[in-house]
PDB file of N, CA and C in Angstrom:
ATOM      1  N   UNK A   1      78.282 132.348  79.755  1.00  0.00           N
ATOM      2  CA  UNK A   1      78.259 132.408  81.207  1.00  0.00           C
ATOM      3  C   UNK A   1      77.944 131.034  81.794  1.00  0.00           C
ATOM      4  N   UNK A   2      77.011 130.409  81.160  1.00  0.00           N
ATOM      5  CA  UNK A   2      76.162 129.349  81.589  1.00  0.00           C
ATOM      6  C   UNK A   2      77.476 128.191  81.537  1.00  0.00           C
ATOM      7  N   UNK A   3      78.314 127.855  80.620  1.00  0.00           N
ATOM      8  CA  UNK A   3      79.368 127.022  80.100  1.00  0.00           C
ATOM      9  C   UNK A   3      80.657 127.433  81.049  1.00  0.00           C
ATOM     10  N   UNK A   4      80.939 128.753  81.395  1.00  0.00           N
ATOM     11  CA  UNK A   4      81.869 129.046  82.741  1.00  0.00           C
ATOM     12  C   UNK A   4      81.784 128.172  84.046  1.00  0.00           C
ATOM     13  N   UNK A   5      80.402 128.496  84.248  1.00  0.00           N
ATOM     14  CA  UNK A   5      79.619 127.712  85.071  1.00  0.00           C
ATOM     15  C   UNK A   5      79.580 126.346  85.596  1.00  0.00           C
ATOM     16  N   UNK A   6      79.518 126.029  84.453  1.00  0.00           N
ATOM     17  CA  UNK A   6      79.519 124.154  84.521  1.00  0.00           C
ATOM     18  C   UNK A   6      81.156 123.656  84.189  1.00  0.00           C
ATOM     19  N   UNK A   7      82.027 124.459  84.276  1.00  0.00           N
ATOM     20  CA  UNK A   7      83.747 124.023  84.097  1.00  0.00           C
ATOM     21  C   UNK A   7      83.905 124.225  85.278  1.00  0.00           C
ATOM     22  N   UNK A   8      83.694 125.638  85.638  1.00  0.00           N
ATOM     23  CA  UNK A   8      83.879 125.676  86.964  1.00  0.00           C
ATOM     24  C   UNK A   8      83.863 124.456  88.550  1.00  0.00           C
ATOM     25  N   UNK A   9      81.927 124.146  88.194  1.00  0.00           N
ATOM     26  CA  UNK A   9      81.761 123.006  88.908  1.00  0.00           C
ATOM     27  C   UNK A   9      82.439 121.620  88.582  1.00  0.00           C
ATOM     28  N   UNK A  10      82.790 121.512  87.501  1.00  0.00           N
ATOM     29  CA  UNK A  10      83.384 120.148  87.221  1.00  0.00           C
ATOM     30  C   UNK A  10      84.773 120.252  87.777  1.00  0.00           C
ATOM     31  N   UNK A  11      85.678 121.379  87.888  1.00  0.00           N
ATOM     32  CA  UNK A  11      86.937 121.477  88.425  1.00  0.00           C
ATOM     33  C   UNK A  11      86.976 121.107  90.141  1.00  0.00           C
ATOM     34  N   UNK A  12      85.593 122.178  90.983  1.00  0.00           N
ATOM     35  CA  UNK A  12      85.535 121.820  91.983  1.00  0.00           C
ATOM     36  C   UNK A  12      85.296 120.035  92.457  1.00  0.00           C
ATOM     37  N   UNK A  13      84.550 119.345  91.672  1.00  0.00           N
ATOM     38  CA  UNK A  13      83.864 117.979  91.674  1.00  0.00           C
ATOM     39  C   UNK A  13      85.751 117.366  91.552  1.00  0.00           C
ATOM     40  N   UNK A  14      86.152 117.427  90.916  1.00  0.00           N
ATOM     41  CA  UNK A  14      87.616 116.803  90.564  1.00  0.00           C
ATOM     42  C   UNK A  14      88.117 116.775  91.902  1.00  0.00           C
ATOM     43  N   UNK A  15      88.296 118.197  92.267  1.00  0.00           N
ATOM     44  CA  UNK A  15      89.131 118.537  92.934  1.00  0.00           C
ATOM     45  C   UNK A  15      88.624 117.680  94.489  1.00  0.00           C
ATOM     46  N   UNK A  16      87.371 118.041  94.878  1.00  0.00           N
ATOM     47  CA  UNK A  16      87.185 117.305  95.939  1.00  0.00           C
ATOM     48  C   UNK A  16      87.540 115.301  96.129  1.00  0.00           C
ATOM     49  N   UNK A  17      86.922 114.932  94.494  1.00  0.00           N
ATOM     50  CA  UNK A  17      87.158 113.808  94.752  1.00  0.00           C
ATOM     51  C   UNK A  17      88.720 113.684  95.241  1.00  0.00           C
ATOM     52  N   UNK A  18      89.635 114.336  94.229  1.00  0.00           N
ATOM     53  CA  UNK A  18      91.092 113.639  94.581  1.00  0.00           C
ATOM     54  C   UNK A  18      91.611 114.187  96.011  1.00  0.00           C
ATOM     55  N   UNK A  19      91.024 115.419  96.999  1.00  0.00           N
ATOM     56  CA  UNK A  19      91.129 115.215  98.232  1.00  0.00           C
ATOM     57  C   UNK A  19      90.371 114.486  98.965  1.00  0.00           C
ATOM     58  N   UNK A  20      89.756 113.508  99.394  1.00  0.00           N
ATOM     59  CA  UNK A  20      88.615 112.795  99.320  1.00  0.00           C
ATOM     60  C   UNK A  20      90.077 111.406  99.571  1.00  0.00           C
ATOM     61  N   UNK A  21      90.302 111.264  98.547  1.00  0.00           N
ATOM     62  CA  UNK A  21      91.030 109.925  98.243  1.00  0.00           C
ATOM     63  C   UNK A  21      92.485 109.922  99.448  1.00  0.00           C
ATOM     64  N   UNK A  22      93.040 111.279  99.977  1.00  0.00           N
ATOM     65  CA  UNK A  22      93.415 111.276 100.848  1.00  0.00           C
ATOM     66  C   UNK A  22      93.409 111.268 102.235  1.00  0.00           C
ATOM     67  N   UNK A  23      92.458 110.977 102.298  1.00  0.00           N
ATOM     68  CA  UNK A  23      91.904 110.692 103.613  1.00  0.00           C
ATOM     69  C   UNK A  23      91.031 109.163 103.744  1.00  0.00           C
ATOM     70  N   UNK A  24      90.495 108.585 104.994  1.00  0.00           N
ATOM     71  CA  UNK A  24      89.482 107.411 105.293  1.00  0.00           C
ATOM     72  C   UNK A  24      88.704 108.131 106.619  1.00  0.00           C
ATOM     73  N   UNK A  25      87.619 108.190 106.687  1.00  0.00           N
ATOM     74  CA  UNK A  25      86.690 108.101 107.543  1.00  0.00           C
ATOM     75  C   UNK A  25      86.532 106.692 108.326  1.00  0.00           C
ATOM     76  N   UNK A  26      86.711 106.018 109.531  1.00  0.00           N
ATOM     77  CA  UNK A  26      86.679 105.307 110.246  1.00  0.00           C
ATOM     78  C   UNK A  26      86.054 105.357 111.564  1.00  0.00           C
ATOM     79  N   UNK A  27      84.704 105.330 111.871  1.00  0.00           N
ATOM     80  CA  UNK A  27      83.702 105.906 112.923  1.00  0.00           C
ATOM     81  C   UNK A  27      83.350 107.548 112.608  1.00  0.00           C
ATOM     82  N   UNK A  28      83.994 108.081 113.492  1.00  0.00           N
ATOM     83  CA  UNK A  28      84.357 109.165 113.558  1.00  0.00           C
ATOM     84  C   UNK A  28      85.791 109.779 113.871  1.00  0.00           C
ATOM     85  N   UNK A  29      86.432 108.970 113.593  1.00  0.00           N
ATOM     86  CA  UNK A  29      87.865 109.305 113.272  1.00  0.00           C
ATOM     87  C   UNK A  29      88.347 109.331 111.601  1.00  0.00           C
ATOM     88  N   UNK A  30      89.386 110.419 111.564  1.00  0.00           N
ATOM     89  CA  UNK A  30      90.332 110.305 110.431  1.00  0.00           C
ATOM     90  C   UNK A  30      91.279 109.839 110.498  1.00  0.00           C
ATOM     91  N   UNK A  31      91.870 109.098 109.018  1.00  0.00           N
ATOM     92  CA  UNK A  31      93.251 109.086 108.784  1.00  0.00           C
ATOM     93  C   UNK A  31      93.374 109.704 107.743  1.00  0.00           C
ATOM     94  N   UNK A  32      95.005 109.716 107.300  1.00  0.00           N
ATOM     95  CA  UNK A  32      95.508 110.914 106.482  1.00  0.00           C
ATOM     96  C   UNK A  32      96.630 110.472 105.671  1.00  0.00           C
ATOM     97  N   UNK A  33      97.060 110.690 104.541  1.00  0.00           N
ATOM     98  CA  UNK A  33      98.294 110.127 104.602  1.00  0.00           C
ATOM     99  C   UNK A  33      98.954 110.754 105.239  1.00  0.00           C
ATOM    100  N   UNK A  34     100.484 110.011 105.214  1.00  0.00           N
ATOM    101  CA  UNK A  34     101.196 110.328 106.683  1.00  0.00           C
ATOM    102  C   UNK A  34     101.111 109.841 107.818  1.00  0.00           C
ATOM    103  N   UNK A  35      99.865 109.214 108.135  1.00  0.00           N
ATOM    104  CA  UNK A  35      99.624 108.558 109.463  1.00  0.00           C
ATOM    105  C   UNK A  35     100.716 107.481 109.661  1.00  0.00           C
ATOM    106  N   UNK A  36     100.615 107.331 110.911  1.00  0.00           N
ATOM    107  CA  UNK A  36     101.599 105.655 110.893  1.00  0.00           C
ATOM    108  C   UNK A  36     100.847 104.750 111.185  1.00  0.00           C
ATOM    109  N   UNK A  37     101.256 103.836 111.020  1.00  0.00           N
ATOM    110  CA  UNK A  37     100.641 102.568 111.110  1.00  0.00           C
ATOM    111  C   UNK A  37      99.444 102.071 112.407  1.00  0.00           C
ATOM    112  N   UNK A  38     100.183 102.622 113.625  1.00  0.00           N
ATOM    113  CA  UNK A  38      99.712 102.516 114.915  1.00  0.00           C
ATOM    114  C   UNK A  38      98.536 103.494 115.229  1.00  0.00           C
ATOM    115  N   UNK A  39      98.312 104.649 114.023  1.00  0.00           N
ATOM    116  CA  UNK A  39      97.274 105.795 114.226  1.00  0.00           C
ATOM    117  C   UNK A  39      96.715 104.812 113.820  1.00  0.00           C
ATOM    118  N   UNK A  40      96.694 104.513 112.685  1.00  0.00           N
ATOM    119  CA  UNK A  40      95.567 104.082 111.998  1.00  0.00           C
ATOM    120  C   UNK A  40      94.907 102.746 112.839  1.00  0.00           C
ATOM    121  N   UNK A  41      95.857 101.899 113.009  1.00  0.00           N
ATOM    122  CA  UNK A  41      95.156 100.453 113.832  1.00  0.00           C
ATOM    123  C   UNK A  41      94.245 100.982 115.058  1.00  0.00           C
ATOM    124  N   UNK A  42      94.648 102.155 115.713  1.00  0.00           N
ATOM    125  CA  UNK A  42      94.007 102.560 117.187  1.00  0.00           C
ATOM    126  C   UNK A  42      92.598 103.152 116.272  1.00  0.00           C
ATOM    127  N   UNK A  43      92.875 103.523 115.250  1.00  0.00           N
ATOM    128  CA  UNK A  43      91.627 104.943 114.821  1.00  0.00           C
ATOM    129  C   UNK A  43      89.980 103.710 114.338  1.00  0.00           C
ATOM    130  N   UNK A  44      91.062 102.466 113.070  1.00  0.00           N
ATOM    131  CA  UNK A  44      90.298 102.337 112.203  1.00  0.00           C
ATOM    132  C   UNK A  44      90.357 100.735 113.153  1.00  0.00           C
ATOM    133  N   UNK A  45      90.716 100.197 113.483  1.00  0.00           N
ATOM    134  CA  UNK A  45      90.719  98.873 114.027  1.00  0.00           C
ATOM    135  C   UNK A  45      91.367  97.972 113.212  1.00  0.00           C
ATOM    136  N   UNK A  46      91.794  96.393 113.639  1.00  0.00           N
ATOM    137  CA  UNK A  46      92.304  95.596 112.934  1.00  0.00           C
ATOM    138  C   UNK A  46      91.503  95.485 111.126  1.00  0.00           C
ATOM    139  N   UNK A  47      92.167  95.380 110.498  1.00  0.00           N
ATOM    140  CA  UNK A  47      91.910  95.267 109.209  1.00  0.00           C
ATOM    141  C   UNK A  47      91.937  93.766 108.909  1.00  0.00           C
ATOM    142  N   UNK A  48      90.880  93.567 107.767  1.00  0.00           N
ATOM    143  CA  UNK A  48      90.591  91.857 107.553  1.00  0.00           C
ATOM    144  C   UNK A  48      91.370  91.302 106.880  1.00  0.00           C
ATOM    145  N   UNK A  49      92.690  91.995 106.302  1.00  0.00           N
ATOM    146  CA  UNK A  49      93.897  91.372 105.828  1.00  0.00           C
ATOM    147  C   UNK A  49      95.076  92.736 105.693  1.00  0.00           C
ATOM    148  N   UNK A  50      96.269  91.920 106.378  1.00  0.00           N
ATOM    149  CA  UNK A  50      97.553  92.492 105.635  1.00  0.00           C
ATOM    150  C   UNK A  50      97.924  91.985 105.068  1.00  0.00           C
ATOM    151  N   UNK A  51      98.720  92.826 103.977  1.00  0.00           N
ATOM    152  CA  UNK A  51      99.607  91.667 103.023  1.00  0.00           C
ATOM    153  C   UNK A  51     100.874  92.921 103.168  1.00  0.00           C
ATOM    154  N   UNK A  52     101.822  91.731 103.235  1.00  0.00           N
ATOM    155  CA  UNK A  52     103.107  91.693 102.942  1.00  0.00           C
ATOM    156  C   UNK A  52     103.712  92.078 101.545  1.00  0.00           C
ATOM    157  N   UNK A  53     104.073  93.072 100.517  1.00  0.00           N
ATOM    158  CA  UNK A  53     103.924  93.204  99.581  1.00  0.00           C
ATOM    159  C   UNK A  53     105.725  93.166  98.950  1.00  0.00           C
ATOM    160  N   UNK A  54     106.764  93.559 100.230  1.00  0.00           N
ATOM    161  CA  UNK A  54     107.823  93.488  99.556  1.00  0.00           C
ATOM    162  C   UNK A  54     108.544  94.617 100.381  1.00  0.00           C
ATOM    163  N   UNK A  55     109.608  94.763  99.766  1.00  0.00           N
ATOM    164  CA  UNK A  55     110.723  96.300 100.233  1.00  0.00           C
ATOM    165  C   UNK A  55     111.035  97.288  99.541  1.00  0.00           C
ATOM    166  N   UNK A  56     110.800  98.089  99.662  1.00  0.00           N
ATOM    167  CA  UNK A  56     111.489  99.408  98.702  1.00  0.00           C
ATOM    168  C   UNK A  56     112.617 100.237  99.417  1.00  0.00           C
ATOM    169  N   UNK A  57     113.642 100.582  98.601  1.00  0.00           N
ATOM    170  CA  UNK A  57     114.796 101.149  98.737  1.00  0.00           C
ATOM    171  C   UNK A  57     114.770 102.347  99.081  1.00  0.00           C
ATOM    172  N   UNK A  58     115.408 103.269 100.329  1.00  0.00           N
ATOM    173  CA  UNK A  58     114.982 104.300 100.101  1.00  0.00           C
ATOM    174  C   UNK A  58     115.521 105.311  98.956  1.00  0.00           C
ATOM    175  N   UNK A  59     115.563 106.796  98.864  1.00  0.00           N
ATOM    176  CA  UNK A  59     115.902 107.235  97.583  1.00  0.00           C
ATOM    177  C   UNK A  59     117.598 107.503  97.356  1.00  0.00           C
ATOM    178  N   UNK A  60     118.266 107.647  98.760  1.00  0.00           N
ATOM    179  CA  UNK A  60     119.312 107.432  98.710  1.00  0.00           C
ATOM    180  C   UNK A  60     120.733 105.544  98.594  1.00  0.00           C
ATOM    181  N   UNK A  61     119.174 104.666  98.616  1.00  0.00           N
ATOM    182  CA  UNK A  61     119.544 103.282  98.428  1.00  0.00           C
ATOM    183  C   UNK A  61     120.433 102.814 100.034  1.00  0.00           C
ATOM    184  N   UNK A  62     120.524 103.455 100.711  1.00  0.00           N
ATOM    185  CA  UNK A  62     121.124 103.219 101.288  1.00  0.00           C
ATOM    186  C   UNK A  62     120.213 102.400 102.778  1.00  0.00           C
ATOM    187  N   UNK A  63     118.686 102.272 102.710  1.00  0.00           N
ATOM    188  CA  UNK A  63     118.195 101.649 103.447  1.00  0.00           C
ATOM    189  C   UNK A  63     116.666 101.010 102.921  1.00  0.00           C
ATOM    190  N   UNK A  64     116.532  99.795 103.280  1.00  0.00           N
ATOM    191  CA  UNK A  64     115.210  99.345 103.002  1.00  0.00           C
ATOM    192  C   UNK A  64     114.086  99.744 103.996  1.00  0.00           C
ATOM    193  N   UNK A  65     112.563  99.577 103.168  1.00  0.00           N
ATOM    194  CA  UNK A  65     111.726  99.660 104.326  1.00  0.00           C
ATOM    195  C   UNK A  65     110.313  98.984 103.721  1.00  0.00           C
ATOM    196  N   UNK A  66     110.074  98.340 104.581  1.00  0.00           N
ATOM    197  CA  UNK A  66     108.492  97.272 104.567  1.00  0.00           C
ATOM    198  C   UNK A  66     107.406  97.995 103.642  1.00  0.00           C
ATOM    199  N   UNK A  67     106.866  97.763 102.879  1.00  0.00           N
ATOM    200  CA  UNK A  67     105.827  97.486 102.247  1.00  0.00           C
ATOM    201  C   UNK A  67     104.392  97.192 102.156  1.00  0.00           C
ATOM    202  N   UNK A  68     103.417  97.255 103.217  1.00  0.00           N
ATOM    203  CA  UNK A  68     102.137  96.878 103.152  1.00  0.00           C
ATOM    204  C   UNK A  68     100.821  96.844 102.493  1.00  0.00           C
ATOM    205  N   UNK A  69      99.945  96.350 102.269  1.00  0.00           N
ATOM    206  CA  UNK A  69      99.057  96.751 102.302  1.00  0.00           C
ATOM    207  C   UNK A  69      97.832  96.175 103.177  1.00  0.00           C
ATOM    208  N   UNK A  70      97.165  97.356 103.903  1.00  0.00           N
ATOM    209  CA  UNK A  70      95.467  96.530 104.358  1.00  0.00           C
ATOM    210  C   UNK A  70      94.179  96.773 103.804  1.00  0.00           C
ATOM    211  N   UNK A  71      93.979  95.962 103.844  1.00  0.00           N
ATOM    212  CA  UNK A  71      92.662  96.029 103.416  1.00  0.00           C
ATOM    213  C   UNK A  71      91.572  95.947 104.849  1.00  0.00           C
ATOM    214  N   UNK A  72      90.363  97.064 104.242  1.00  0.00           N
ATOM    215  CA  UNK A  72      89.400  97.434 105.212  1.00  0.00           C
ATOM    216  C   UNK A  72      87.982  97.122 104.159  1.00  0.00           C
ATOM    217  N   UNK A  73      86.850  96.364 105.249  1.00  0.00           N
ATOM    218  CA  UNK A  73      85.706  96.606 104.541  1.00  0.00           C
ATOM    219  C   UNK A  73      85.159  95.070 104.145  1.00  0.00           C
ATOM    220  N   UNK A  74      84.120  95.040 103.619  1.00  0.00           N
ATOM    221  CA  UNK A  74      83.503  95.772 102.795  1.00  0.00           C
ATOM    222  C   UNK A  74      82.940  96.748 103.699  1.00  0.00           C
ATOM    223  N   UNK A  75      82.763  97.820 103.393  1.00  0.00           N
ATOM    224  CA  UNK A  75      81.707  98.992 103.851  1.00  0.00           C
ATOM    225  C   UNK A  75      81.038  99.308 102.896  1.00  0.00           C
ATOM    226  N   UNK A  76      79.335  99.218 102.871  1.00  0.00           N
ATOM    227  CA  UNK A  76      78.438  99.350 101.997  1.00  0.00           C
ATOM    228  C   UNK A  76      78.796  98.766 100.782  1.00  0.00           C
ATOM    229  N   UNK A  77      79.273  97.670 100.414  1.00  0.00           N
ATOM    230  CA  UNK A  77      80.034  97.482  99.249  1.00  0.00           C
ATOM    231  C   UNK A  77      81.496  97.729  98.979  1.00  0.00           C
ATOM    232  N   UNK A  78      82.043  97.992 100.008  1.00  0.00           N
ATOM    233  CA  UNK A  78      83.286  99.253  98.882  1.00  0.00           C
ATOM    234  C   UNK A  78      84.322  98.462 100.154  1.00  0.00           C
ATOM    235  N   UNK A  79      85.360  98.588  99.751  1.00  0.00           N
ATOM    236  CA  UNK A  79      86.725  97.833 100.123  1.00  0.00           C
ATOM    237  C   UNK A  79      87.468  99.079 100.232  1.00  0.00           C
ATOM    238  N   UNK A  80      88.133  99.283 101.421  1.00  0.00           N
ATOM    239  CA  UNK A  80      89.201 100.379 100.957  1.00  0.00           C
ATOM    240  C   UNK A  80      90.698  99.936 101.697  1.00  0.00           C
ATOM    241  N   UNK A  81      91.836 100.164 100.250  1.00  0.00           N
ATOM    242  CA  UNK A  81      93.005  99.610 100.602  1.00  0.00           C
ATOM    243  C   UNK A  81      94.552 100.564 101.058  1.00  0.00           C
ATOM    244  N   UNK A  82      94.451 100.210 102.023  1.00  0.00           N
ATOM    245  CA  UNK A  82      95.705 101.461 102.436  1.00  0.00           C
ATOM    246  C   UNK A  82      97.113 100.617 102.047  1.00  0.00           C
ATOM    247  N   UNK A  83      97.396 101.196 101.545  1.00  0.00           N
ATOM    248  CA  UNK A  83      99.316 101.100 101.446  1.00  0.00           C
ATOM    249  C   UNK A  83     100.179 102.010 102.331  1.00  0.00           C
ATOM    250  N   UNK A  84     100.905 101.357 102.871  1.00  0.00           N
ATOM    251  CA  UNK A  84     101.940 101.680 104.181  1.00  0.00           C
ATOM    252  C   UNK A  84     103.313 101.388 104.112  1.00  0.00           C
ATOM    253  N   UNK A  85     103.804 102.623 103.936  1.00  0.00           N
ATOM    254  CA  UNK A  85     105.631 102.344 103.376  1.00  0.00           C
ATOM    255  C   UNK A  85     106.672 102.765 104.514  1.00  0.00           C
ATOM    256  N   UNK A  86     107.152 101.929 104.850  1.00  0.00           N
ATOM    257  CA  UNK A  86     107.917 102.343 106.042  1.00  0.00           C
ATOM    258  C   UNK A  86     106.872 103.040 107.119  1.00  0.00           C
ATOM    259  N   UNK A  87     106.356 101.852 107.398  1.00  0.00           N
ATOM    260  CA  UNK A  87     105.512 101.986 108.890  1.00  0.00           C
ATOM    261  C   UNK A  87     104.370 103.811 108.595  1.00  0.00           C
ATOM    262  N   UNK A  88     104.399 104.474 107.267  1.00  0.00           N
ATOM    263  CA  UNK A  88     103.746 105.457 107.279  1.00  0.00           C
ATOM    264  C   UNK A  88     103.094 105.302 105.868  1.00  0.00           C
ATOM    265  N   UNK A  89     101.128 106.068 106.058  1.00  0.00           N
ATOM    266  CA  UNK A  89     100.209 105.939 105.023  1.00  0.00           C
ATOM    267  C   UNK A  89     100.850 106.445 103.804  1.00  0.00           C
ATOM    268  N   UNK A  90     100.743 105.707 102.627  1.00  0.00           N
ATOM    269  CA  UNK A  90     101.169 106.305 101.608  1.00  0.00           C
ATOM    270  C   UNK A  90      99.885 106.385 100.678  1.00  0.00           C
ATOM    271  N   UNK A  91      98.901 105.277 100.535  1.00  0.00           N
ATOM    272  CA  UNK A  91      98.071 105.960  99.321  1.00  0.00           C
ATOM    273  C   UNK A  91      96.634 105.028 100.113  1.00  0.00           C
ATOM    274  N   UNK A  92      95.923 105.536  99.950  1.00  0.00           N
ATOM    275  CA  UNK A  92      94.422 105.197 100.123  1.00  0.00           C
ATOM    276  C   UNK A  92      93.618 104.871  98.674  1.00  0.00           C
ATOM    277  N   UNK A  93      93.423 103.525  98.474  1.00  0.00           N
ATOM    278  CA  UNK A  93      92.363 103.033  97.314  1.00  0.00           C
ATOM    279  C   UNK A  93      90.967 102.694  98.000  1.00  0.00           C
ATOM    280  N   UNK A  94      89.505 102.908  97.017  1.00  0.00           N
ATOM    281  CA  UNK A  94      88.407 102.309  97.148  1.00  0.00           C
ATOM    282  C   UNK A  94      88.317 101.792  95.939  1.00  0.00           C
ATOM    283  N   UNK A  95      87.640 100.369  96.254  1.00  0.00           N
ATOM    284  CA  UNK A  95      86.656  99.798  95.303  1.00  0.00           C
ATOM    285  C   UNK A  95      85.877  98.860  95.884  1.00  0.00           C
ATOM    286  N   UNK A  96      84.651  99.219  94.811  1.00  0.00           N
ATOM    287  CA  UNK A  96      83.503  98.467  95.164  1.00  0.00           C
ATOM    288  C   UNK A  96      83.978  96.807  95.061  1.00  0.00           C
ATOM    289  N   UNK A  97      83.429  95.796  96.106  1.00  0.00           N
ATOM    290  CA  UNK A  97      83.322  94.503  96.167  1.00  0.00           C
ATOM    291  C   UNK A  97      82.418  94.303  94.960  1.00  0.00           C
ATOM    292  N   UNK A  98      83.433  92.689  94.667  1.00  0.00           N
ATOM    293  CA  UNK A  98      82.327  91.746  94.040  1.00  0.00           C
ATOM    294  C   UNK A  98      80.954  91.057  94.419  1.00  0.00           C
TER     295      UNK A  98
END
C-alpha cells in the first residue's frame, strides 16, 4: 500500500513539474504557450536580450518564419528562456544563473 503511495506521488510531482514548464508567471500575469509575442511583451515586459536564432520552414515548406529567443531574469537566480516561432510561444526553459 505504502509503495502505491509513493508512485503515485512521484507521478503527480512529474506531472506538475512538466505543466509548470508551460507556462511563466510574470507579476501577476500569465503566459502560455501559444501566446504571441505582443502578449507576452505587454504581460512580462521588455526582456534583457533577444536573439535572433534563424528560420524554420513551415511543414508544408512552402513558407518561412522567424525564430527567437528571449531571455528573462535573473529572477532569484534563475533565467527563463522563451522561444518564439512565428511571432507565437513555443517552449519555455529555466535555468539557474551562474
Amino acid at each position: 500500500m505504502n509503495c502505491k503511495w509513493l508512485a503515485a506521488l512521484g507521478l503527480a510531482l512529474i506531472a506538475s513539474q512538466a505543466a509548470a514548464s508551460d507556462t511563466l508567471r510574470c507579476g501577476s500575469q500569465l503566459v502560455s504557450l501559444g501566446d504571441r509575442a505582443s502578449e507576452v511583451l505587454q504581460k512580462c515586459g521588455e526582456p534583457v536580450s533577444r536573439d535572433l536564432l534563424g528560420y524554420k520552414r513551415s511543414a508544408n515548406r512552402r513558407e518561412e518564419f522567424q525564430v527567437e529567443e528571449w531571455t528573462y531574469g535573473p529572477s532569484n537566480g534563475m533565467y527563463q528562456y522563451l522561444r518564439f516561432e512565428g511571432n507565437r510561444l513555443k517552449q519555455i526553459n529555466s535555468k539557474r544563473g551562474d
